[in-house]
N, C-alpha and C. Protein backbone atom coordinates (compact mmCIF):
# COMPACT_ATOMS: atom_id res chain seq x y z
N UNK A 1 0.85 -1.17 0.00
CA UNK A 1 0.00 0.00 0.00
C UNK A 1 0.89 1.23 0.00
N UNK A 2 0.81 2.35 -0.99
CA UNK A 2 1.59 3.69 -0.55
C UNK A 2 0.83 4.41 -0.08
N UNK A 3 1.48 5.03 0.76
CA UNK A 3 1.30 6.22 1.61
C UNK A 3 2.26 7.09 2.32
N UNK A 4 2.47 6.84 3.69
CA UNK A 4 2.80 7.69 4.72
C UNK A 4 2.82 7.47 5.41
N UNK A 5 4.04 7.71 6.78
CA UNK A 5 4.00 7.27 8.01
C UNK A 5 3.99 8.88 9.09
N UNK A 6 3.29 8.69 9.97
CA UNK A 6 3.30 9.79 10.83
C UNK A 6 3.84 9.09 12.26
N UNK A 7 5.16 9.66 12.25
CA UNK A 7 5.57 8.98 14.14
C UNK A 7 5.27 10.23 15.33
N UNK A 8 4.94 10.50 15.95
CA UNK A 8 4.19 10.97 17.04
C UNK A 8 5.33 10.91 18.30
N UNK A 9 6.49 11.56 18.62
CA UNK A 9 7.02 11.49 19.99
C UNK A 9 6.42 11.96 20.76
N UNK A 10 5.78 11.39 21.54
CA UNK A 10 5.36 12.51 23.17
C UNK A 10 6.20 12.06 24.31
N UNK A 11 6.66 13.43 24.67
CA UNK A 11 7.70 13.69 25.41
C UNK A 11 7.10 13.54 26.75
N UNK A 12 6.40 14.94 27.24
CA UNK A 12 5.99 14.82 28.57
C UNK A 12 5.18 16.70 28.82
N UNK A 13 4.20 16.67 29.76
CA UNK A 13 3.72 17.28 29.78
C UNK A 13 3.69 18.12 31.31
N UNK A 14 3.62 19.29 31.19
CA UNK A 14 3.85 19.65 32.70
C UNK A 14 3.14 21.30 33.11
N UNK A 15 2.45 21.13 33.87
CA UNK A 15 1.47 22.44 34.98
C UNK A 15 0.06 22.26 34.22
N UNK A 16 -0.17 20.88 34.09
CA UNK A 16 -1.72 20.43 33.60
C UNK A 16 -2.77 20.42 34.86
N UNK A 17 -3.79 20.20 34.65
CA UNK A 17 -5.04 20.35 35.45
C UNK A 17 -4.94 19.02 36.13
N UNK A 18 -4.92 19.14 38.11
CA UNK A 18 -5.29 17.83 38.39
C UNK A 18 -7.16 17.58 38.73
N UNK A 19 -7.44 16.23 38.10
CA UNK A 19 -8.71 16.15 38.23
C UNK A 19 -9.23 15.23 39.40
N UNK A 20 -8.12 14.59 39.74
CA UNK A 20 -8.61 13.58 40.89
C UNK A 20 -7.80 14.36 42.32
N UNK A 21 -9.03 13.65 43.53
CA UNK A 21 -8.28 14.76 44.95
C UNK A 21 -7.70 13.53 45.93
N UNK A 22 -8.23 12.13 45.41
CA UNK A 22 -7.32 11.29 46.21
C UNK A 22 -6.42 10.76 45.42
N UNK A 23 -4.62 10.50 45.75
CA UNK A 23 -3.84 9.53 45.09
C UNK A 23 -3.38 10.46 43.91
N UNK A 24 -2.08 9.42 43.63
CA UNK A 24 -1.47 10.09 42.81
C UNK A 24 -2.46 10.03 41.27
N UNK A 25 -2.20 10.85 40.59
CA UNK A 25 -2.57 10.87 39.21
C UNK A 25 -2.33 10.09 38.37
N UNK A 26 -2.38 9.52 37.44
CA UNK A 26 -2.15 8.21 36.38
C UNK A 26 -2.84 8.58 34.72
N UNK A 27 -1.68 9.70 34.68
CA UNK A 27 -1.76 10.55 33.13
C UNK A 27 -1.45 9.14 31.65
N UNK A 28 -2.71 9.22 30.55
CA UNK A 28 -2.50 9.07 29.51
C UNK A 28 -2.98 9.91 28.07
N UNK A 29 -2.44 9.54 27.00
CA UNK A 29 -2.91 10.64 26.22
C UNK A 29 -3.33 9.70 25.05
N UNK A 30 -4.99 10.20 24.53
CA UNK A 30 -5.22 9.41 23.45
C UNK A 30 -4.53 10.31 22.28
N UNK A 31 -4.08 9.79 21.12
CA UNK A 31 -4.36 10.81 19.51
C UNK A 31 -4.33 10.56 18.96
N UNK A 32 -5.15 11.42 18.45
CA UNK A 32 -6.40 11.17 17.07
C UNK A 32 -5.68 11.25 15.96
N UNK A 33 -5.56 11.06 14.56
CA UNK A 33 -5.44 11.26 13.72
C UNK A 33 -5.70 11.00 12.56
N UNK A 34 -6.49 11.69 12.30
CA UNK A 34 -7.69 11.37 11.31
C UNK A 34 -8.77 10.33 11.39
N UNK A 35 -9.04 9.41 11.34
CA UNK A 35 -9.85 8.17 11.66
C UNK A 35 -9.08 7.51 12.86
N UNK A 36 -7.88 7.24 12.54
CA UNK A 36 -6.91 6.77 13.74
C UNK A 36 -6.76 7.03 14.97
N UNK A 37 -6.62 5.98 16.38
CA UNK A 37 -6.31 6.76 17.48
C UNK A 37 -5.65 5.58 17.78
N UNK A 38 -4.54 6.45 18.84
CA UNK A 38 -3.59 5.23 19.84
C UNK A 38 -3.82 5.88 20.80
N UNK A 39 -3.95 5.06 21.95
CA UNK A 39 -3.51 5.47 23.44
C UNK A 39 -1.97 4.97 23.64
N UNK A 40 -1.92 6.18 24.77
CA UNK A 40 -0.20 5.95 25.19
C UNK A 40 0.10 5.44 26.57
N UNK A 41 0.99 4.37 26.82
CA UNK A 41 1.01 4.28 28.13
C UNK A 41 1.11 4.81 29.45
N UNK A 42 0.26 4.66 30.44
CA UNK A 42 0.10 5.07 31.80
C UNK A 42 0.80 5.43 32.53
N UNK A 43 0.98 6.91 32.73
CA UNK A 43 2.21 7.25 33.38
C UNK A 43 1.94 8.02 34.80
N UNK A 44 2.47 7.29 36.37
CA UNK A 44 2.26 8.15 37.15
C UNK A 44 3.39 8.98 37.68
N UNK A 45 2.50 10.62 38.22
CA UNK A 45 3.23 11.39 38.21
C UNK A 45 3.07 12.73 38.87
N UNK A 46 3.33 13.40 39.07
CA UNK A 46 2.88 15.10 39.89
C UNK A 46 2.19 15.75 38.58
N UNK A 47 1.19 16.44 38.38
CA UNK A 47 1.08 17.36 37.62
C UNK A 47 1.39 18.09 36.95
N UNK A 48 2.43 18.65 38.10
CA UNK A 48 3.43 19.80 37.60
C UNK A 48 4.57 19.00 36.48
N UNK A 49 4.96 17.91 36.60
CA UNK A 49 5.44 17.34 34.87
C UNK A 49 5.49 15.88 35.57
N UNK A 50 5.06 15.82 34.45
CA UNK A 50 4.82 13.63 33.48
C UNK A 50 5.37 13.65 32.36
N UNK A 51 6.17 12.43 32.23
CA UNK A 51 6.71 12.27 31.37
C UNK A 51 6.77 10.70 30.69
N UNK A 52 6.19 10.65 29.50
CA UNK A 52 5.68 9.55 28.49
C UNK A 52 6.91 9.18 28.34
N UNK A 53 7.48 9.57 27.26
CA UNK A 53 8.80 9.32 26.62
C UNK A 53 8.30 8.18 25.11
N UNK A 54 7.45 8.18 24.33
CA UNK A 54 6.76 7.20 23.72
C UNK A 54 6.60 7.34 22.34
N UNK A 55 7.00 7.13 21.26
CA UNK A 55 6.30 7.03 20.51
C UNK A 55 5.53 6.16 19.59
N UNK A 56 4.39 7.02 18.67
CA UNK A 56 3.25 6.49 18.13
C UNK A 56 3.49 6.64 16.78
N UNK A 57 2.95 5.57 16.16
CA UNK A 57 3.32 5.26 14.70
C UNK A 57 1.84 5.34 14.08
N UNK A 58 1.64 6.26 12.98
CA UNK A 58 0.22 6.22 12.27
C UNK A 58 0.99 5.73 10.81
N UNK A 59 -0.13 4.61 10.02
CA UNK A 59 0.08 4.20 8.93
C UNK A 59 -0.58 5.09 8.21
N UNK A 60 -0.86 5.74 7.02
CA UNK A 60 -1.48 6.78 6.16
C UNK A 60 -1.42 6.15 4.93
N UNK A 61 -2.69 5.78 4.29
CA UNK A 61 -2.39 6.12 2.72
C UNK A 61 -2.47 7.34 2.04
N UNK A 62 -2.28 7.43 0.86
CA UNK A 62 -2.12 8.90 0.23
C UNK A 62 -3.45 9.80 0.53
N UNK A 63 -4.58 9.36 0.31
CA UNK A 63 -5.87 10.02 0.56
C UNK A 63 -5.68 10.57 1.43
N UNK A 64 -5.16 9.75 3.28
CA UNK A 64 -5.74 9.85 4.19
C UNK A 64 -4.55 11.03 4.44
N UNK A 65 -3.72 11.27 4.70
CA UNK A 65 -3.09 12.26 4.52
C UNK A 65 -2.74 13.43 3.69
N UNK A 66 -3.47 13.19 2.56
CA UNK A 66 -3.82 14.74 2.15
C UNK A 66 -4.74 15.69 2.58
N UNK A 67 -5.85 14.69 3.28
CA UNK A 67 -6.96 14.98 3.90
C UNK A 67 -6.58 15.71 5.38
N UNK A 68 -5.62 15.44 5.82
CA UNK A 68 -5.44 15.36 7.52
C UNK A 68 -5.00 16.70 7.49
N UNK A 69 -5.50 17.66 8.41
CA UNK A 69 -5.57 19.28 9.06
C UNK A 69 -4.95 18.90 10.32
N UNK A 70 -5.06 18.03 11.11
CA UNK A 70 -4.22 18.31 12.63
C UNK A 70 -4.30 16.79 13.03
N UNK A 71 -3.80 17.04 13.95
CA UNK A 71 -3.74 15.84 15.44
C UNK A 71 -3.92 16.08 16.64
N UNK A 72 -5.23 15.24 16.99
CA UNK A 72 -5.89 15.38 18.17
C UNK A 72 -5.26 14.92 19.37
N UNK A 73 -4.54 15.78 20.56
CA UNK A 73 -4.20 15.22 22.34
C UNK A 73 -5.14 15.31 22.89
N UNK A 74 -5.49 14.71 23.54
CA UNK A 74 -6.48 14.51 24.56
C UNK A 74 -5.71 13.86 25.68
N UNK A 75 -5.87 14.52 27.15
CA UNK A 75 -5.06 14.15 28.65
C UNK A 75 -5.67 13.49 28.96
N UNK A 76 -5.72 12.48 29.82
CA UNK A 76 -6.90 11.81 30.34
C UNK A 76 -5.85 11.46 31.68
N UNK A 77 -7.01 11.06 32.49
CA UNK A 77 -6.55 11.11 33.80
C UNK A 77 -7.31 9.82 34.87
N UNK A 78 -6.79 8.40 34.88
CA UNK A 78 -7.63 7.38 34.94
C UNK A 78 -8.05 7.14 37.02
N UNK A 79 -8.96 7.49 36.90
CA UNK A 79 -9.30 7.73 38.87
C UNK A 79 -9.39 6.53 39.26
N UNK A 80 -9.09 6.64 40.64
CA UNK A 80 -9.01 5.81 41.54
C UNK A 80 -10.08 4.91 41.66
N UNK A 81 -11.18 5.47 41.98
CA UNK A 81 -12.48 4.41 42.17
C UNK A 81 -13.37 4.39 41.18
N UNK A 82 -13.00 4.93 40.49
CA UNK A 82 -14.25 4.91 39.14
C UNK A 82 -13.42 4.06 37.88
N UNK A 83 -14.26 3.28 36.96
CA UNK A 83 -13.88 2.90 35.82
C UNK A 83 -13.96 4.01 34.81
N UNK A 84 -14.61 5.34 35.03
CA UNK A 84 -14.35 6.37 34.29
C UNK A 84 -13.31 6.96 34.30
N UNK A 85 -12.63 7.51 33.56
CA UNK A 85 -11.27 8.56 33.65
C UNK A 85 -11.93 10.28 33.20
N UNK A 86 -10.89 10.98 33.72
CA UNK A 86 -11.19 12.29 33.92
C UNK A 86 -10.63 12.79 33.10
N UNK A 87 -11.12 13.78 31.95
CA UNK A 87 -11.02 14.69 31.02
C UNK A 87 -9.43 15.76 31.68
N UNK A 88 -8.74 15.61 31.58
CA UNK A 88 -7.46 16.90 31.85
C UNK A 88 -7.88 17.73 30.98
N UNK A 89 -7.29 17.27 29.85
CA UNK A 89 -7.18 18.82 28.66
C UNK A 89 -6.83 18.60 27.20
N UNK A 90 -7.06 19.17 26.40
CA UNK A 90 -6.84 18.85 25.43
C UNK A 90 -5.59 19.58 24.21
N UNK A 91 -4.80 19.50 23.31
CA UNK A 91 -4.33 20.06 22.36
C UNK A 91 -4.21 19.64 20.42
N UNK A 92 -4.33 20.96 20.35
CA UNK A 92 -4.28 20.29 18.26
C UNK A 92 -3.15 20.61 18.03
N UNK A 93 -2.52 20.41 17.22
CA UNK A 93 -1.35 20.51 16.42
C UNK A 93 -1.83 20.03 14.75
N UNK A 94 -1.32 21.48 14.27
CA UNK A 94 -1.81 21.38 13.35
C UNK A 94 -0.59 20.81 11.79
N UNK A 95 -1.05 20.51 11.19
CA UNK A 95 -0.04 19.33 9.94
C UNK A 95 0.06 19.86 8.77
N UNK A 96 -0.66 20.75 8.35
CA UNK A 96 -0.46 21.52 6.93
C UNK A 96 0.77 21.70 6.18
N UNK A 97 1.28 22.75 7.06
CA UNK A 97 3.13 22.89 6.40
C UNK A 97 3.52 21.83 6.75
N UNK A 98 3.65 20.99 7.79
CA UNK A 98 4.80 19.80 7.97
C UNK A 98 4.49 18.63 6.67
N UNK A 99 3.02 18.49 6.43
CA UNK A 99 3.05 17.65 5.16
C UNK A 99 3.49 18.27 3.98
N UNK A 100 3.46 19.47 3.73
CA UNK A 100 3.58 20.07 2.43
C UNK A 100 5.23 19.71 2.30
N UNK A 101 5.93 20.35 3.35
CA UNK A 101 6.88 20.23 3.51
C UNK A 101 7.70 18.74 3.37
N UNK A 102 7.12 18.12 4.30
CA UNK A 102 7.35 16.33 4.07
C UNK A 102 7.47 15.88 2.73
N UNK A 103 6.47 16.21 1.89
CA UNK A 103 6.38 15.70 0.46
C UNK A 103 7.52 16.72 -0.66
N UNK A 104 7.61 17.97 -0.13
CA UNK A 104 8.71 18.10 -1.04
C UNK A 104 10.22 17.83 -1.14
N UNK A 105 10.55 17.68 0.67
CA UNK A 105 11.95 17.27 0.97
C UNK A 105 12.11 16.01 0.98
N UNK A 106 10.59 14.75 0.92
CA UNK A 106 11.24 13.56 1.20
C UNK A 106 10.64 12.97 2.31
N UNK A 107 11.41 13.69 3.45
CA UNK A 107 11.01 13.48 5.01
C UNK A 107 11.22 14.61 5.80
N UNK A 108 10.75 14.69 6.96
CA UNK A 108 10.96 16.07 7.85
C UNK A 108 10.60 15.76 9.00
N UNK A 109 11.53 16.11 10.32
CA UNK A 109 11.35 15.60 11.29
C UNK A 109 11.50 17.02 12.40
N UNK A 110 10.41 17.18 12.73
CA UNK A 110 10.37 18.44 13.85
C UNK A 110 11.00 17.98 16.00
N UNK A 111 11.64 18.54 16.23
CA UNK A 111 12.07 18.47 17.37
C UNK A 111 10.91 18.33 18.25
N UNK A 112 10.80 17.89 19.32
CA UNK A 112 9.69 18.07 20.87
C UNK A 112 9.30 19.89 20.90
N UNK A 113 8.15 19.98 20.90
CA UNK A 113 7.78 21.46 21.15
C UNK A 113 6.80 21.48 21.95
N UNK A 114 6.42 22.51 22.59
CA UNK A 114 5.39 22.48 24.18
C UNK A 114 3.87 22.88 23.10
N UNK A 115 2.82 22.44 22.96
CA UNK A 115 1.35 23.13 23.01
C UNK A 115 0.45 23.38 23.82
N UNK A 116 0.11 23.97 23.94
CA UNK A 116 -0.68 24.73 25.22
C UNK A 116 -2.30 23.60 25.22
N UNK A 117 -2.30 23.51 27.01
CA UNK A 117 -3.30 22.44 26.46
C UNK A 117 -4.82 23.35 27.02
N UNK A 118 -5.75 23.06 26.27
CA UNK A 118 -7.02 23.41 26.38
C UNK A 118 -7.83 22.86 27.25
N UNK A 119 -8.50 23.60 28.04
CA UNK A 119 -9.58 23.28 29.26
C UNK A 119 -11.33 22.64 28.58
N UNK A 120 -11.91 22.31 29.41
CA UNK A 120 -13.50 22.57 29.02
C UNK A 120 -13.86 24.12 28.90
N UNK A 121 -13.93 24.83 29.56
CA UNK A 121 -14.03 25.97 29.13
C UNK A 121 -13.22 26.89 28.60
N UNK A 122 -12.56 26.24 27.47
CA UNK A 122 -11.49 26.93 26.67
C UNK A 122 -10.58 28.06 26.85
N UNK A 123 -10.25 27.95 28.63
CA UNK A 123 -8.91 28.11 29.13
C UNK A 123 -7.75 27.34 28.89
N UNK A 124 -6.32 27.80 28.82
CA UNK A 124 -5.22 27.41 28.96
C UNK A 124 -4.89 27.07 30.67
N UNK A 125 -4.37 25.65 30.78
CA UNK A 125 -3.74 25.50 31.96
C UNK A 125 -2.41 24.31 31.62
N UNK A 126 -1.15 25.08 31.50
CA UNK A 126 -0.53 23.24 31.39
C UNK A 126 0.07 23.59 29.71
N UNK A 127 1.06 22.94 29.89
CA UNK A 127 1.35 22.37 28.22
C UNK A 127 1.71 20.89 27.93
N UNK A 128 1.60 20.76 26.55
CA UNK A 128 2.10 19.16 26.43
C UNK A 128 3.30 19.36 25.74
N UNK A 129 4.46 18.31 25.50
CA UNK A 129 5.26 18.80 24.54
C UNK A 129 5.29 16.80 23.61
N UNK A 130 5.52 17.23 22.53
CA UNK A 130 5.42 16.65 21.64
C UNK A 130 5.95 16.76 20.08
N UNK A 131 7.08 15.52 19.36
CA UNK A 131 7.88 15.70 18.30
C UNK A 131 7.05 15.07 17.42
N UNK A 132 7.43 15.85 16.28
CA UNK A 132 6.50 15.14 14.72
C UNK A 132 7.67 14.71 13.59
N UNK A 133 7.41 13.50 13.30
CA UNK A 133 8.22 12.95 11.87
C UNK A 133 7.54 12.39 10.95
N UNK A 134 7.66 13.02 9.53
CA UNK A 134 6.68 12.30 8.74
C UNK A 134 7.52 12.05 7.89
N UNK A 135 7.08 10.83 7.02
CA UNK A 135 7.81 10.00 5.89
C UNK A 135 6.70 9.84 4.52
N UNK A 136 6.63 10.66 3.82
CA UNK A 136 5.47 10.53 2.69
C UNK A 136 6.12 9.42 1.30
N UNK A 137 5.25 8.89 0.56
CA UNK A 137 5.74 8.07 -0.34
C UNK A 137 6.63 6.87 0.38
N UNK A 138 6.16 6.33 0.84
CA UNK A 138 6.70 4.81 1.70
C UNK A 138 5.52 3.79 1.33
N UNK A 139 5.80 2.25 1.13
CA UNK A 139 5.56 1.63 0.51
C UNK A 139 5.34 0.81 1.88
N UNK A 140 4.16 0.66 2.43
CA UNK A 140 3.91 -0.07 3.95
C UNK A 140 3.26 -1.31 3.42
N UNK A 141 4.28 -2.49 4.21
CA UNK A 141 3.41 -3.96 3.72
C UNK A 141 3.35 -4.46 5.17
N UNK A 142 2.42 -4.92 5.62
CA UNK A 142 2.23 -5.71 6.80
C UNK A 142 2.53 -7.39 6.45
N UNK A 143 3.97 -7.53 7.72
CA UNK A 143 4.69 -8.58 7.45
C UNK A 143 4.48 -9.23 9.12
N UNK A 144 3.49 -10.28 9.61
CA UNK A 144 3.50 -10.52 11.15
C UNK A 144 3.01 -9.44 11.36
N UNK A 145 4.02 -9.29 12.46
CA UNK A 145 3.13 -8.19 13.99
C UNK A 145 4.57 -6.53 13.54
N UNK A 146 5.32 -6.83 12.52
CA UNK A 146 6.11 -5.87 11.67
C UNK A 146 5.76 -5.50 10.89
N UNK A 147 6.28 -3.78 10.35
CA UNK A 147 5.18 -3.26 9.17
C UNK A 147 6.84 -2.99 8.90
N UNK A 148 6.55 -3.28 7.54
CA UNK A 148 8.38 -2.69 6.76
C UNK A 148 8.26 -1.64 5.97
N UNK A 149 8.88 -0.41 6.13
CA UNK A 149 8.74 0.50 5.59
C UNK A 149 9.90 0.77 4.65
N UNK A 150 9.25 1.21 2.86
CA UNK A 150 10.82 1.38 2.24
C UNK A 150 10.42 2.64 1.45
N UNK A 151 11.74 3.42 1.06
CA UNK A 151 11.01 4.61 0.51
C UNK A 151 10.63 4.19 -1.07
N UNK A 152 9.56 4.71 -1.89
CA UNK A 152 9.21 3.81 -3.07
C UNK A 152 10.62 4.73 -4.38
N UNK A 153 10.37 5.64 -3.99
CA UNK A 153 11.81 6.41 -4.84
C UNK A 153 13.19 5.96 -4.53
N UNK A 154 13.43 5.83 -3.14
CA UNK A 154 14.98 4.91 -3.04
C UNK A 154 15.13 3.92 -3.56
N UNK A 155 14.45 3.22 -3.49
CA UNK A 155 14.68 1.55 -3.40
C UNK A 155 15.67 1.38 -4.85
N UNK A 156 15.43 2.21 -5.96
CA UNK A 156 16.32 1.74 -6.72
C UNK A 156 17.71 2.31 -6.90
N UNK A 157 17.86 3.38 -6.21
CA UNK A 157 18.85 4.80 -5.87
C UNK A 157 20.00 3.73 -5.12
N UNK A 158 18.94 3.02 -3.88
CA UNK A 158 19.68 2.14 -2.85
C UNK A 158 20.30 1.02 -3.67
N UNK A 159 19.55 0.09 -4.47
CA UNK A 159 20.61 -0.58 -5.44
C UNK A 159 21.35 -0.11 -6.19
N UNK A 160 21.29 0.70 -7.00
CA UNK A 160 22.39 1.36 -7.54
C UNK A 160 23.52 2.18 -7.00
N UNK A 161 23.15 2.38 -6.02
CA UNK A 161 24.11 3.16 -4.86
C UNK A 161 25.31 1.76 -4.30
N UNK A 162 24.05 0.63 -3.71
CA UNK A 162 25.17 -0.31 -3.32
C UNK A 162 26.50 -0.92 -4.16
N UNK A 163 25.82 -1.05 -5.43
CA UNK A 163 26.86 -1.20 -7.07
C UNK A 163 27.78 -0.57 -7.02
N UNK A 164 27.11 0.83 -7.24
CA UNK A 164 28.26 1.49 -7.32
C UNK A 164 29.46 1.61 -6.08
N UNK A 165 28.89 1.73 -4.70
CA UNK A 165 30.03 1.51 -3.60
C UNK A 165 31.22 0.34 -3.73
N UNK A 166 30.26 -0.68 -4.19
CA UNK A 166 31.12 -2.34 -4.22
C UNK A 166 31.79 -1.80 -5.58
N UNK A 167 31.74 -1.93 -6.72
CA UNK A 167 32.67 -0.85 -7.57
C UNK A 167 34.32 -0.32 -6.77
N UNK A 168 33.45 0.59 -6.66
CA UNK A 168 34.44 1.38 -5.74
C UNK A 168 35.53 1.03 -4.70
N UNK A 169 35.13 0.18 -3.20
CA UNK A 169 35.76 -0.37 -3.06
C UNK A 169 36.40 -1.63 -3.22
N UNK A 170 36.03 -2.32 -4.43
CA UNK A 170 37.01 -3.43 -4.95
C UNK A 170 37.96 -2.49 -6.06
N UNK A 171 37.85 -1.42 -6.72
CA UNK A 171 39.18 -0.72 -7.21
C UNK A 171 39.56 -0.43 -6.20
N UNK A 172 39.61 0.37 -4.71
CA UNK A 172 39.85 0.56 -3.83
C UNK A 172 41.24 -0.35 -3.45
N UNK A 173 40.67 -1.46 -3.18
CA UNK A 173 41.16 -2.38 -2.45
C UNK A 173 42.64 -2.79 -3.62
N UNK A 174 41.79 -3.35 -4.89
CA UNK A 174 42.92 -3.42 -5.91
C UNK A 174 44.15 -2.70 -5.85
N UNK A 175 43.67 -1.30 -6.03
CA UNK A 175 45.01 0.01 -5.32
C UNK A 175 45.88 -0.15 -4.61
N UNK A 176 45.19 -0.53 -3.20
CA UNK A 176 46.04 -0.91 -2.19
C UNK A 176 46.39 -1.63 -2.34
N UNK A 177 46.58 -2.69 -2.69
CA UNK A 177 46.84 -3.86 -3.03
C UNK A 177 47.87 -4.11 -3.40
N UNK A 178 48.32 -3.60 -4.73
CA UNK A 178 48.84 -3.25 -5.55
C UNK A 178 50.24 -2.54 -5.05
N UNK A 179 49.81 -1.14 -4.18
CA UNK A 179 51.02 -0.78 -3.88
C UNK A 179 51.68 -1.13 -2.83
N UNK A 180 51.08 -2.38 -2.06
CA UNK A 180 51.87 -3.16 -0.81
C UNK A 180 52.68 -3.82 -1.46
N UNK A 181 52.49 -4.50 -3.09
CA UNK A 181 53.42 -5.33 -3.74
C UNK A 181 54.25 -4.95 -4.32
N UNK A 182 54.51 -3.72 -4.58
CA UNK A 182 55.54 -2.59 -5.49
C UNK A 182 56.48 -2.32 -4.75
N UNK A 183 58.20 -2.98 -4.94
CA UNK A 183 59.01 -2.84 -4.01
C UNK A 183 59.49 -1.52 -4.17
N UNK A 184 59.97 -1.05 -2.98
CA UNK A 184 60.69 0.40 -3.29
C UNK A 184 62.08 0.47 -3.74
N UNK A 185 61.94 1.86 -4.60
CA UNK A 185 63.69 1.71 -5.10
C UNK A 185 64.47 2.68 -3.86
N UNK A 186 65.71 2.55 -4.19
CA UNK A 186 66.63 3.13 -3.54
C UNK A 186 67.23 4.23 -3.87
């Protein structure tokens, strides 16, 4: 299938809303992206900063990523005595330039950056921080419980590249070779 890979680092998030008043907190973050969602593993922690350290892999075909405007965070906050979890906060990050961009360089990989996370009543309290890497034109085959990703434009760059190296260093080597056996004059 071609498409696109979107990897998702989330770093860690810190001066978010606590929603529970007994026990420590037990921060996760769903995100959305586009039809897609992963949850991230359960991290406990102070409010004032949690830290995931995780990342999330979205498969994309071409449609589904031309289509895609942002990526949905959502905090969630899993309580003590309830099987419900508690709404923290939310953030978008939006994908426009990073895909435009993605597709003309190839690939593009943005550093961890903080977004401000959104309340129910569309206050700021808290940020999340979170890195984006996208890989457009990748050729995703599901192999087992492994997805192999190759770029569909390398793949022949990469054989001809390897040729030409092996080339190279077997004259290489010949060279040397050569002048270990060449006695010196006097």
């Amino acid at each position: 299938m071609k498409g696109g890979i979107l990897e998702v680092f989330l770093e860690s998030a810190k001066g978010i809303r606590r929603t529970n008043l007994i026990g420590k907190p037990r921060y996760y973050v769903i995100i959305e992206c586009g039809i897609q969602h992963h949850k991230s593993k359960t991290c406990k922690g102070d409010h004032h900063k949690v830290s995931w350290n995780e990342k999330l892999t979205f498969e994309l075909s071409t449609y589904e990523y031309q289509k895609l405007t942002h990526l949905g965070l959502r905090i969630m906050d899993k309580e003590l005595f309830h099987n419900d979890t508690g709404f923290v906060g939310e953030a978008k990050v939006y994908l426009d330039e990073i895909l435009v961009e993605g597709n003309e360089n190839g690939v593009i990989e943005l550093t961890p950056k903080p977004y401000n996370v959104v309340l129910d009543d569309e206050t700021y309290k808290g940020e999340i921080k979170i890195g984006v890497k996208f890989i457009p034109n990748a050729v995703i085959r599901e192999g087992g419980k492994e997805v192999v990703v190759t770029m569909e434009r390398g793949c022949e760059e990469t054989v001809w590249s390897k040729l030409v190296d092996f080339c190279k260093l077997s004259w290489w080597r010949l060279s040397v070779y050569g002048r270990k056996q060449t006695p010196k004059c006097v």
